[in-house]
C-alpha atoms as a PDB file:
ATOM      1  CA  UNK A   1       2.661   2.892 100.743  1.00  0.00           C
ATOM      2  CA  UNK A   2       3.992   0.478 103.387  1.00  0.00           C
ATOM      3  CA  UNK A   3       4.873   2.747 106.360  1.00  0.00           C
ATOM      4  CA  UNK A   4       8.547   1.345 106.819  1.00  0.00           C
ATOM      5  CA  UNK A   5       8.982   2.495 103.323  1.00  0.00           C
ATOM      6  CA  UNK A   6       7.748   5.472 103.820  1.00  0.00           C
ATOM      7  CA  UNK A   7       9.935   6.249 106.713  1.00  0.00           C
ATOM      8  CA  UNK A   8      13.143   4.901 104.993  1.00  0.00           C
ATOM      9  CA  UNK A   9      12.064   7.390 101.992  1.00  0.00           C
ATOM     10  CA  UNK A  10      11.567  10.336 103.953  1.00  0.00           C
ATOM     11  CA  UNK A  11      14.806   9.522 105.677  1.00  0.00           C
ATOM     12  CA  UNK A  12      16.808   9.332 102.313  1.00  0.00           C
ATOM     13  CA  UNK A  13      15.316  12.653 101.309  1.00  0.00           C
ATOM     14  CA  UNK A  14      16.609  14.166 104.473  1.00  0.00           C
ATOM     15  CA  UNK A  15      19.920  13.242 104.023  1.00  0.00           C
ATOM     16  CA  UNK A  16      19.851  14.761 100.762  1.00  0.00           C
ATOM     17  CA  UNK A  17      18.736  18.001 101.691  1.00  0.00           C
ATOM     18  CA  UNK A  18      21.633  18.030 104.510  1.00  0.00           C
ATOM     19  CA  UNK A  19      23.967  17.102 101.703  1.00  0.00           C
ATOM     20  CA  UNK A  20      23.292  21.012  99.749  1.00  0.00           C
ATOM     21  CA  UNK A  21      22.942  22.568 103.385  1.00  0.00           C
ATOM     22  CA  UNK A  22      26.356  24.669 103.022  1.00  0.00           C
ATOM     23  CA  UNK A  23      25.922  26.187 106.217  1.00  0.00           C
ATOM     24  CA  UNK A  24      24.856  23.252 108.681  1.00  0.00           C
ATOM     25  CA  UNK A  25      27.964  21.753 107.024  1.00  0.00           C
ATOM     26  CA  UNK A  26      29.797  25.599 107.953  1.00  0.00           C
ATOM     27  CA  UNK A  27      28.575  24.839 111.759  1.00  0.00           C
ATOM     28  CA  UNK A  28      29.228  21.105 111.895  1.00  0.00           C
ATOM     29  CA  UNK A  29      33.303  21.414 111.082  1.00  0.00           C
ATOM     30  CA  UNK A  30      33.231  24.323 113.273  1.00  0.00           C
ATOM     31  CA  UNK A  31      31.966  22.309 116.564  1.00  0.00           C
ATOM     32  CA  UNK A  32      34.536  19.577 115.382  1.00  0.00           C
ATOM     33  CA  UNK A  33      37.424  22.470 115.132  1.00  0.00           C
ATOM     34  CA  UNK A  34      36.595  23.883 118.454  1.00  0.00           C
ATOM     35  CA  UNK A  35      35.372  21.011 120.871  1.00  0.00           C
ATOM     36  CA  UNK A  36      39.212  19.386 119.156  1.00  0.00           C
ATOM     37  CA  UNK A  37      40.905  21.868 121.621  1.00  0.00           C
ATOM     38  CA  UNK A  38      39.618  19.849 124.473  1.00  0.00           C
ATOM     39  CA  UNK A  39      39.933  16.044 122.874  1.00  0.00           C
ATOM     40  CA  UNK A  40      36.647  15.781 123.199  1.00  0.00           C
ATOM     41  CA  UNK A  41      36.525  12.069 121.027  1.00  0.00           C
ATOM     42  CA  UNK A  42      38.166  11.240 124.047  1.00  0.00           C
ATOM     43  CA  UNK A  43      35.242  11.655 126.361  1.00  0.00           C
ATOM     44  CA  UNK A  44      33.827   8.138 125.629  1.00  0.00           C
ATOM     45  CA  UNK A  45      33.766   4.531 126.380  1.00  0.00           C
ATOM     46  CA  UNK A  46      32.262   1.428 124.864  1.00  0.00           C
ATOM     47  CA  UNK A  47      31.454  -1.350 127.828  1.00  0.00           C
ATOM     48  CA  UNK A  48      33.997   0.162 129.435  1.00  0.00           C
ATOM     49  CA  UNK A  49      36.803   0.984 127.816  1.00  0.00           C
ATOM     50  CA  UNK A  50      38.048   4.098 126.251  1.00  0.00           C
ATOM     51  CA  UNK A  51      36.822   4.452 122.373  1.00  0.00           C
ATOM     52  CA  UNK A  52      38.104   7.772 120.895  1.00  0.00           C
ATOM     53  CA  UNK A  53      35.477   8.157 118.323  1.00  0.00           C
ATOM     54  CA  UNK A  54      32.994  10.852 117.554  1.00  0.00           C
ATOM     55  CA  UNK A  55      29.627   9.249 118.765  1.00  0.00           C
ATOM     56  CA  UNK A  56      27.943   9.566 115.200  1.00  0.00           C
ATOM     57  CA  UNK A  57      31.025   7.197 113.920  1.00  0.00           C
ATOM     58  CA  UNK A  58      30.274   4.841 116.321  1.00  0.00           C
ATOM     59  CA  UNK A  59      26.536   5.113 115.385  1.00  0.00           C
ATOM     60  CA  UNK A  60      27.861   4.927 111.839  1.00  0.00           C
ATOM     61  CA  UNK A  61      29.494   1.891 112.060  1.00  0.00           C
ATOM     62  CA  UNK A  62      26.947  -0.145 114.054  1.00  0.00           C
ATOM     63  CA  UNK A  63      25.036   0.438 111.314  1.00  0.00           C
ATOM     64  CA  UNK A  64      27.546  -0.540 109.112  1.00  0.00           C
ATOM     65  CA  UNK A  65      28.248  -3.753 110.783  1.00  0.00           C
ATOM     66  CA  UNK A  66      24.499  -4.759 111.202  1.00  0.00           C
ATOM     67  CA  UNK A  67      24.205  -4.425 107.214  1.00  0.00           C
ATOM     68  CA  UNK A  68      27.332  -5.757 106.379  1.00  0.00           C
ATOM     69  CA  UNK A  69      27.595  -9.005 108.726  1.00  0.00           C
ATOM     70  CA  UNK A  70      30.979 -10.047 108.423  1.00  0.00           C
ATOM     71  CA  UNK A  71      32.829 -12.944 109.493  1.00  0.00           C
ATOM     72  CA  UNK A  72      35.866 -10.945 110.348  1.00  0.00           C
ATOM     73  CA  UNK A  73      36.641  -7.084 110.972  1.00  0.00           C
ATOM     74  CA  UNK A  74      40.239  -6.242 111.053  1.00  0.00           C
ATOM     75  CA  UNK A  75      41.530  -3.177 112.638  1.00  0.00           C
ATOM     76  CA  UNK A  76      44.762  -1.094 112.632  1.00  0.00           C
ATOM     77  CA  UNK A  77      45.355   0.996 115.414  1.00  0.00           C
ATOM     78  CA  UNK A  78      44.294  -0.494 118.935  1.00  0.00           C
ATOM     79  CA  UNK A  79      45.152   2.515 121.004  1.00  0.00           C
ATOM     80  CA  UNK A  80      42.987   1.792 124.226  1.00  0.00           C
ATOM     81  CA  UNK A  81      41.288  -0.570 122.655  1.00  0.00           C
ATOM     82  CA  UNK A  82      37.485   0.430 122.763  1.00  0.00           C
ATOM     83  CA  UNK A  83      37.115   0.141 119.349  1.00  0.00           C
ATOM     84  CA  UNK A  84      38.218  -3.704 119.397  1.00  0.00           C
ATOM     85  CA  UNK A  85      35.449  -3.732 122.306  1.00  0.00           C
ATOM     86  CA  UNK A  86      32.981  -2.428 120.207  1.00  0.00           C
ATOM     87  CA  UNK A  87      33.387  -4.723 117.224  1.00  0.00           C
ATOM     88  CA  UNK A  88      33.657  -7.724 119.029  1.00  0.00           C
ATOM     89  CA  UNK A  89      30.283  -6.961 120.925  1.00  0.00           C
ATOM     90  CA  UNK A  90      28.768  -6.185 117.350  1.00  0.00           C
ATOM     91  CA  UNK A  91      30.159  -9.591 116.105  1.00  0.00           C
ATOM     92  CA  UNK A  92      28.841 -11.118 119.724  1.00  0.00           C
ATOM     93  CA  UNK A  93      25.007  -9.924 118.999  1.00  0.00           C
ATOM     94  CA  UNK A  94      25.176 -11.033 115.283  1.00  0.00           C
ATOM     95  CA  UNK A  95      26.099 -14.149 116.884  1.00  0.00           C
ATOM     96  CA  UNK A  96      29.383 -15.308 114.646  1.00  0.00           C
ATOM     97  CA  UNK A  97      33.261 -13.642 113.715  1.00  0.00           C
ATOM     98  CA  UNK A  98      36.179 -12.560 115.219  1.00  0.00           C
ATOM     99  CA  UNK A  99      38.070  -8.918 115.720  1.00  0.00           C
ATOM    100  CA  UNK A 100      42.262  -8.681 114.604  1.00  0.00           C
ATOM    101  CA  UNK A 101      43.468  -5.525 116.683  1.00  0.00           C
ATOM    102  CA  UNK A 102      47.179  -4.204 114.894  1.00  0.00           C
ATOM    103  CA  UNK A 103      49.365  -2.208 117.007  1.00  0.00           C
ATOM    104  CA  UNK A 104      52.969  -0.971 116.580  1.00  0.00           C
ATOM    105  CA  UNK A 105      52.756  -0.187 120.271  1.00  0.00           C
ATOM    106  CA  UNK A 106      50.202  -2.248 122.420  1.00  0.00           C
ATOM    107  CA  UNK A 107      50.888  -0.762 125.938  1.00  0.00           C
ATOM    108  CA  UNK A 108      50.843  -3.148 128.792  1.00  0.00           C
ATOM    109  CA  UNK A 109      48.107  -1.558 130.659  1.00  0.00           C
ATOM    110  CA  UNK A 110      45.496  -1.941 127.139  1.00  0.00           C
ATOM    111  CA  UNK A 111      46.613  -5.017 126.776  1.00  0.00           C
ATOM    112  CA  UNK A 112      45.810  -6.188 130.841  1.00  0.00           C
ATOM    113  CA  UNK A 113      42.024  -4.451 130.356  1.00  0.00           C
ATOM    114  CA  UNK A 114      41.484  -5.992 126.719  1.00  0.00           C
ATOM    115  CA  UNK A 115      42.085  -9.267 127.650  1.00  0.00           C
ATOM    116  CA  UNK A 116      39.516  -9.178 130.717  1.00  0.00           C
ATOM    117  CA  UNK A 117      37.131  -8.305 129.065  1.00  0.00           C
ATOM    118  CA  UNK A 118      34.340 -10.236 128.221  1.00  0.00           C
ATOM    119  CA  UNK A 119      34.309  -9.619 124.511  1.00  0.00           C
ATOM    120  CA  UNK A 120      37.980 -10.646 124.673  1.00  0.00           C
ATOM    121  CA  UNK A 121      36.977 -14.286 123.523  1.00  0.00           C
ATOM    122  CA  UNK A 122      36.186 -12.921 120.123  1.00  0.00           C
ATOM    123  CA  UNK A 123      39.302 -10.478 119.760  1.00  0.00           C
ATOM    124  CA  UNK A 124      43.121 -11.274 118.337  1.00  0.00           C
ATOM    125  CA  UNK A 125      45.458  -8.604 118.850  1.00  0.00           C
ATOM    126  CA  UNK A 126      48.920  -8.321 116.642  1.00  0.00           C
ATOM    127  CA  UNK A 127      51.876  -6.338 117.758  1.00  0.00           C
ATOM    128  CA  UNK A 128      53.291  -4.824 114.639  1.00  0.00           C
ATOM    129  CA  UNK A 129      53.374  -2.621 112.150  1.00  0.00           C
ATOM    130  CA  UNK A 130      50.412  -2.640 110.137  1.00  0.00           C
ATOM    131  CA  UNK A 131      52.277  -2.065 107.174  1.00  0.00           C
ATOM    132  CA  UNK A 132      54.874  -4.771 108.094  1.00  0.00           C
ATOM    133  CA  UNK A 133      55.261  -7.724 105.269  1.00  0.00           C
ATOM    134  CA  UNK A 134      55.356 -10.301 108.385  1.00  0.00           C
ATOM    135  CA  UNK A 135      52.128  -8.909 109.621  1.00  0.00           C
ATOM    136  CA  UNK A 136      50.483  -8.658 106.367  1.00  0.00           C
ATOM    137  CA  UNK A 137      51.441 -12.393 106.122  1.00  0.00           C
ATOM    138  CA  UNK A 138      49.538 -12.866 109.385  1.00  0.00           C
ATOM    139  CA  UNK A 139      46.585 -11.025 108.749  1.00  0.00           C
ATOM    140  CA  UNK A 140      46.500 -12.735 105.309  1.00  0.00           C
ATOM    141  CA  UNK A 141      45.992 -16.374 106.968  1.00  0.00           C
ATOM    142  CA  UNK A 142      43.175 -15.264 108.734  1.00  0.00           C
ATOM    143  CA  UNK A 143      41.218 -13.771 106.436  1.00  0.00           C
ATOM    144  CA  UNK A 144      41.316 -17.335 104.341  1.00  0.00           C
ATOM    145  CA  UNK A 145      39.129 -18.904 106.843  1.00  0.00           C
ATOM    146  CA  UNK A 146      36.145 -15.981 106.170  1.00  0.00           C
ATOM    147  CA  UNK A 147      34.127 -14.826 103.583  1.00  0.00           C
ATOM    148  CA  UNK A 148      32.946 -10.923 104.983  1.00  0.00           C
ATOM    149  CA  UNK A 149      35.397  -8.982 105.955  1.00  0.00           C
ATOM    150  CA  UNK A 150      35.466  -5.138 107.099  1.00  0.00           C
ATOM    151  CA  UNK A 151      38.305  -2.866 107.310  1.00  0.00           C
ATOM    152  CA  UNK A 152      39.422  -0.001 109.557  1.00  0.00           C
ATOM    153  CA  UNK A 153      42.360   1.799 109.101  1.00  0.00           C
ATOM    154  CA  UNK A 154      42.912   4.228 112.335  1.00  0.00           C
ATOM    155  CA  UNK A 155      46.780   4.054 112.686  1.00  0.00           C
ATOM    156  CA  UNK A 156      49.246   6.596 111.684  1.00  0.00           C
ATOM    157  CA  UNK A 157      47.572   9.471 109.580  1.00  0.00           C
ATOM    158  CA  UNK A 158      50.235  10.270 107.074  1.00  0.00           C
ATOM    159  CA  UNK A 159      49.363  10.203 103.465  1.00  0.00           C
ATOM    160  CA  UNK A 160      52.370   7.537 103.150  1.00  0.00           C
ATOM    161  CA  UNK A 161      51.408   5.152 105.747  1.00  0.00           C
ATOM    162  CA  UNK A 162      47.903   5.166 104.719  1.00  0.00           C
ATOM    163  CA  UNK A 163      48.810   4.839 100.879  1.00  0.00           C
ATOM    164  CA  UNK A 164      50.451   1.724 102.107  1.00  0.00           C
ATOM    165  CA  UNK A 165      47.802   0.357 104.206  1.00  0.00           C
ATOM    166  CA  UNK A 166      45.117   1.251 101.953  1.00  0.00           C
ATOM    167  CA  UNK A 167      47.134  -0.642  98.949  1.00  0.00           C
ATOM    168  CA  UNK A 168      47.934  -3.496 101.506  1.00  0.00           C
ATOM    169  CA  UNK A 169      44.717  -3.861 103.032  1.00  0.00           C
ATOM    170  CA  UNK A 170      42.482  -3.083 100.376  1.00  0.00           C
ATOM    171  CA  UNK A 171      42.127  -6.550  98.902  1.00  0.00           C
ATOM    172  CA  UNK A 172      40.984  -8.200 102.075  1.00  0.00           C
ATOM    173  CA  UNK A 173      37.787  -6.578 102.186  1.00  0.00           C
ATOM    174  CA  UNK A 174      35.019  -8.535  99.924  1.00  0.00           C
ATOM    175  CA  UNK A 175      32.744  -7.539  97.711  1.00  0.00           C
ATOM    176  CA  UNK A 176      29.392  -4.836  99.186  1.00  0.00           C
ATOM    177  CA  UNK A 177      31.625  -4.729 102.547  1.00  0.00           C
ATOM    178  CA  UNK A 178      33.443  -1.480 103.628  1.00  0.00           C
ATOM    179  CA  UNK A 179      36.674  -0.640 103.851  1.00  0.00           C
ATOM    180  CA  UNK A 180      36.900   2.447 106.886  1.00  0.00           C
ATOM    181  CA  UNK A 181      39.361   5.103 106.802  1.00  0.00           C
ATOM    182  CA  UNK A 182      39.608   7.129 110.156  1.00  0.00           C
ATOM    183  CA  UNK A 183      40.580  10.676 110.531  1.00  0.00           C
ATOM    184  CA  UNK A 184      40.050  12.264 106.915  1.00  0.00           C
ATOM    185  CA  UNK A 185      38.865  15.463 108.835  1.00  0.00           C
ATOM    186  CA  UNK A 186      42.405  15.837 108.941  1.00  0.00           C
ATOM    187  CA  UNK A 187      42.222  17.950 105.360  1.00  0.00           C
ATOM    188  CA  UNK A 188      38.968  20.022 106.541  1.00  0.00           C
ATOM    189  CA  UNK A 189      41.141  21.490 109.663  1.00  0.00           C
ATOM    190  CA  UNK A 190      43.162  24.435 109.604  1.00  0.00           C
ATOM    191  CA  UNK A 191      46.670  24.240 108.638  1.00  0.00           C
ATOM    192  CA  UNK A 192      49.012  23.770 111.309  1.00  0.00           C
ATOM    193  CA  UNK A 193      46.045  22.501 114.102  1.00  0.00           C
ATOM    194  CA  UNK A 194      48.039  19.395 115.387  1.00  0.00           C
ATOM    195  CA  UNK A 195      51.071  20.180 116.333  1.00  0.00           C
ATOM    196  CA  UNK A 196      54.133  17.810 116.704  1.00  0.00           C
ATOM    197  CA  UNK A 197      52.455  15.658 114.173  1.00  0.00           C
ATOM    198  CA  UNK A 198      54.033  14.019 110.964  1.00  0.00           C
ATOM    199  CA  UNK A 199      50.250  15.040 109.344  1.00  0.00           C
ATOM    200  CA  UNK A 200      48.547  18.262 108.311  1.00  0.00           C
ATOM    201  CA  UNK A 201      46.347  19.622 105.827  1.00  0.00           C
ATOM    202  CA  UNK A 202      47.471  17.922 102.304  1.00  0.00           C
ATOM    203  CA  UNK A 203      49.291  15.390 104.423  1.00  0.00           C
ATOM    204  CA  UNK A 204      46.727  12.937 105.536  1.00  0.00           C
ATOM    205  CA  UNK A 205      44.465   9.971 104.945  1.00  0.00           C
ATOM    206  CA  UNK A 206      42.067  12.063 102.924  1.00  0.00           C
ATOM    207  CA  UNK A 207      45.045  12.879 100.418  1.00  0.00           C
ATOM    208  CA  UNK A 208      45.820   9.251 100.761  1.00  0.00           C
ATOM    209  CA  UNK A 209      42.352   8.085  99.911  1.00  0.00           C
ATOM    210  CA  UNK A 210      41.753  10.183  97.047  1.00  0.00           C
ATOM    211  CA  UNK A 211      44.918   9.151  95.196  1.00  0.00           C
ATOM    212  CA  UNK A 212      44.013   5.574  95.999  1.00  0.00           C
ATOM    213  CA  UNK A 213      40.577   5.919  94.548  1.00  0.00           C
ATOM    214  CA  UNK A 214      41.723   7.356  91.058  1.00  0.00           C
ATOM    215  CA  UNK A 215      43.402   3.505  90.484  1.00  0.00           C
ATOM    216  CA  UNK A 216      41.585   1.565  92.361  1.00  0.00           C
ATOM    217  CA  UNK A 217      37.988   1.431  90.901  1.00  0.00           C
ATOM    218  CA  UNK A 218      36.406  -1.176  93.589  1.00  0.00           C
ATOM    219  CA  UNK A 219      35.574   1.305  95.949  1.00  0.00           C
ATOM    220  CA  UNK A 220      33.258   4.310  96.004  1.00  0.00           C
ATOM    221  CA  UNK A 221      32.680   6.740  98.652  1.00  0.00           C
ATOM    222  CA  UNK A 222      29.768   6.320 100.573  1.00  0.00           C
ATOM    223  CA  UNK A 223      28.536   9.950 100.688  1.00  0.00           C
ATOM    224  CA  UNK A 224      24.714   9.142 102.460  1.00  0.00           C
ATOM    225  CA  UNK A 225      26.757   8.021 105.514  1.00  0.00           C
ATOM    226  CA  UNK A 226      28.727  11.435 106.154  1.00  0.00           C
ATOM    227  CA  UNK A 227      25.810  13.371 104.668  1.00  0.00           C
ATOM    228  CA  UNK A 228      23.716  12.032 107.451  1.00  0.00           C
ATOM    229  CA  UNK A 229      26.649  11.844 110.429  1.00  0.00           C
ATOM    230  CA  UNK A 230      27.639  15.783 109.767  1.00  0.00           C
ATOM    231  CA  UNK A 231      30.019  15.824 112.937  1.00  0.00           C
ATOM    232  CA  UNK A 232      32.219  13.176 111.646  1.00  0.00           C
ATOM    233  CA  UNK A 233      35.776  12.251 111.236  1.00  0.00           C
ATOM    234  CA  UNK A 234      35.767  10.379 108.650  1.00  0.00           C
ATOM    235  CA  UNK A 235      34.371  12.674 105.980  1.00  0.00           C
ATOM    236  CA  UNK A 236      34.937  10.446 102.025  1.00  0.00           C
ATOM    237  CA  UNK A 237      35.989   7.942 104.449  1.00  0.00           C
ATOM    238  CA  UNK A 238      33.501   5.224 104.609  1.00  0.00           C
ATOM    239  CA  UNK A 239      34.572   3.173 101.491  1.00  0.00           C
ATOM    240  CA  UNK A 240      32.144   0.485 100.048  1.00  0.00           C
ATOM    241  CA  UNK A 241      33.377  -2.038  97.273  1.00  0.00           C
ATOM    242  CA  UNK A 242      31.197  -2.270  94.580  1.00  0.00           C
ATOM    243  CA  UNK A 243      33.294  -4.875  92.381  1.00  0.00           C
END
């Protein structure tokens, strides 16, 4: 057997094994539930700036992004902007595409360090609501000039914003591309963990994603990718469209 083979068949069967491993799965939410006391997805940077992602995501989505190739990857939810950072240097290796940042609040001080950045040439940020018909309209004039597009969705974790951005946003993302919805861990954590939130457990973009996958029949969770991350947020929430 050709050796790369082997190694990509031995890896598969790995990740299957992980998948019926009830109590690595036990010990993985636990470390997420416990090292969440001290923000630890806050502990790291990409080139720079602060990302606020669990490093397997980030892994996660490189590999994504590598497969995928798009032309465009939009994201809501700028925050400090690392993520924007990280996509654009993605986009700068594969050599082609551009990153759309959305923000209902892009603080002055992101918005100075984004725009220094070297990556910056590839990156277009919107202030807005994601969920906003004006910004929709926007976003919907620049994904005409592209053919791949990704989507993240890391905004406001309600089950009604996300609904809305997942019903919104949905139809931009083309055909074996993904469509990324942050922060599903939400429904794995006990009730009541984030305080002074409008989200909880049954309140999040988990609930959101499940009700948007029994009538939308495009997408299909991509369970190998949290089966392999473990420590993840974004457990059912790596969506590829299959049609």
């Amino acid at each position: 057997m050709d050796p790369i083979q082997q190694f990509e068949n031995e890896r598969r069967s790995n990740i299957k094994k992980i998948e019926k491993d009830k109590k690595l799965k036990s010990l993985a939410l636990k470390f997420i539930v416990d090292s969440s006391k001290y923000n630890y997805p806050y502990n790291f940077s990409w080139l720079g700036r602060p990302i606020i992602q669990y490093p397997q995501d980030i892994v996660a989505l490189q590999e994504t992004i590598w497969q995928v190739k798009p032309d465009l990857i939009i994201e809501a939810g700028i925050a400090h902007g690392g993520s924007l950072i990280f996509y654009a240097s993605m986009l700068e290796l594969i050599g082609k595409g551009e990153v759309v940042g959305i923000d209902i609040d892009i603080r002055k001080h992101n918005r100075k360090e984004i725009e220094k950045h070297k990556m910056f040439k590839r990156i277009k940020m919107i202030g807005g609501s994601s969920v906003d018909e004006r910004i929709i309209k926007k976003v919907e004039k620049i994904v005409k000039k592209h053919k791949r597009v990704i989507v993240c969705l890391d905004s406001l974790h309600s089950h009604k914003h996300v609904s809305k951005e997942l019903e919104l946003y949905s139809k931009f993302v083309s055909k074996r591309s993904y469509l990324v919805v942050f922060d599903t861990i939400i429904e794995y954590m006990p009730k009541g963990f984030f305080k002074d939130r409008l989200w909880d457990k049954g309140n999040n973009p988990a609930t959101a994603v499940k009700a948007f996958l029994k009538k939308n029949k495009n997408f299909i969770i991509d369970k190998e990718i949290e089966n392999k991350l473990l420590i993840t947020a974004t457990p059912g929430g790596f969506l590829k469209r299959i049609k």
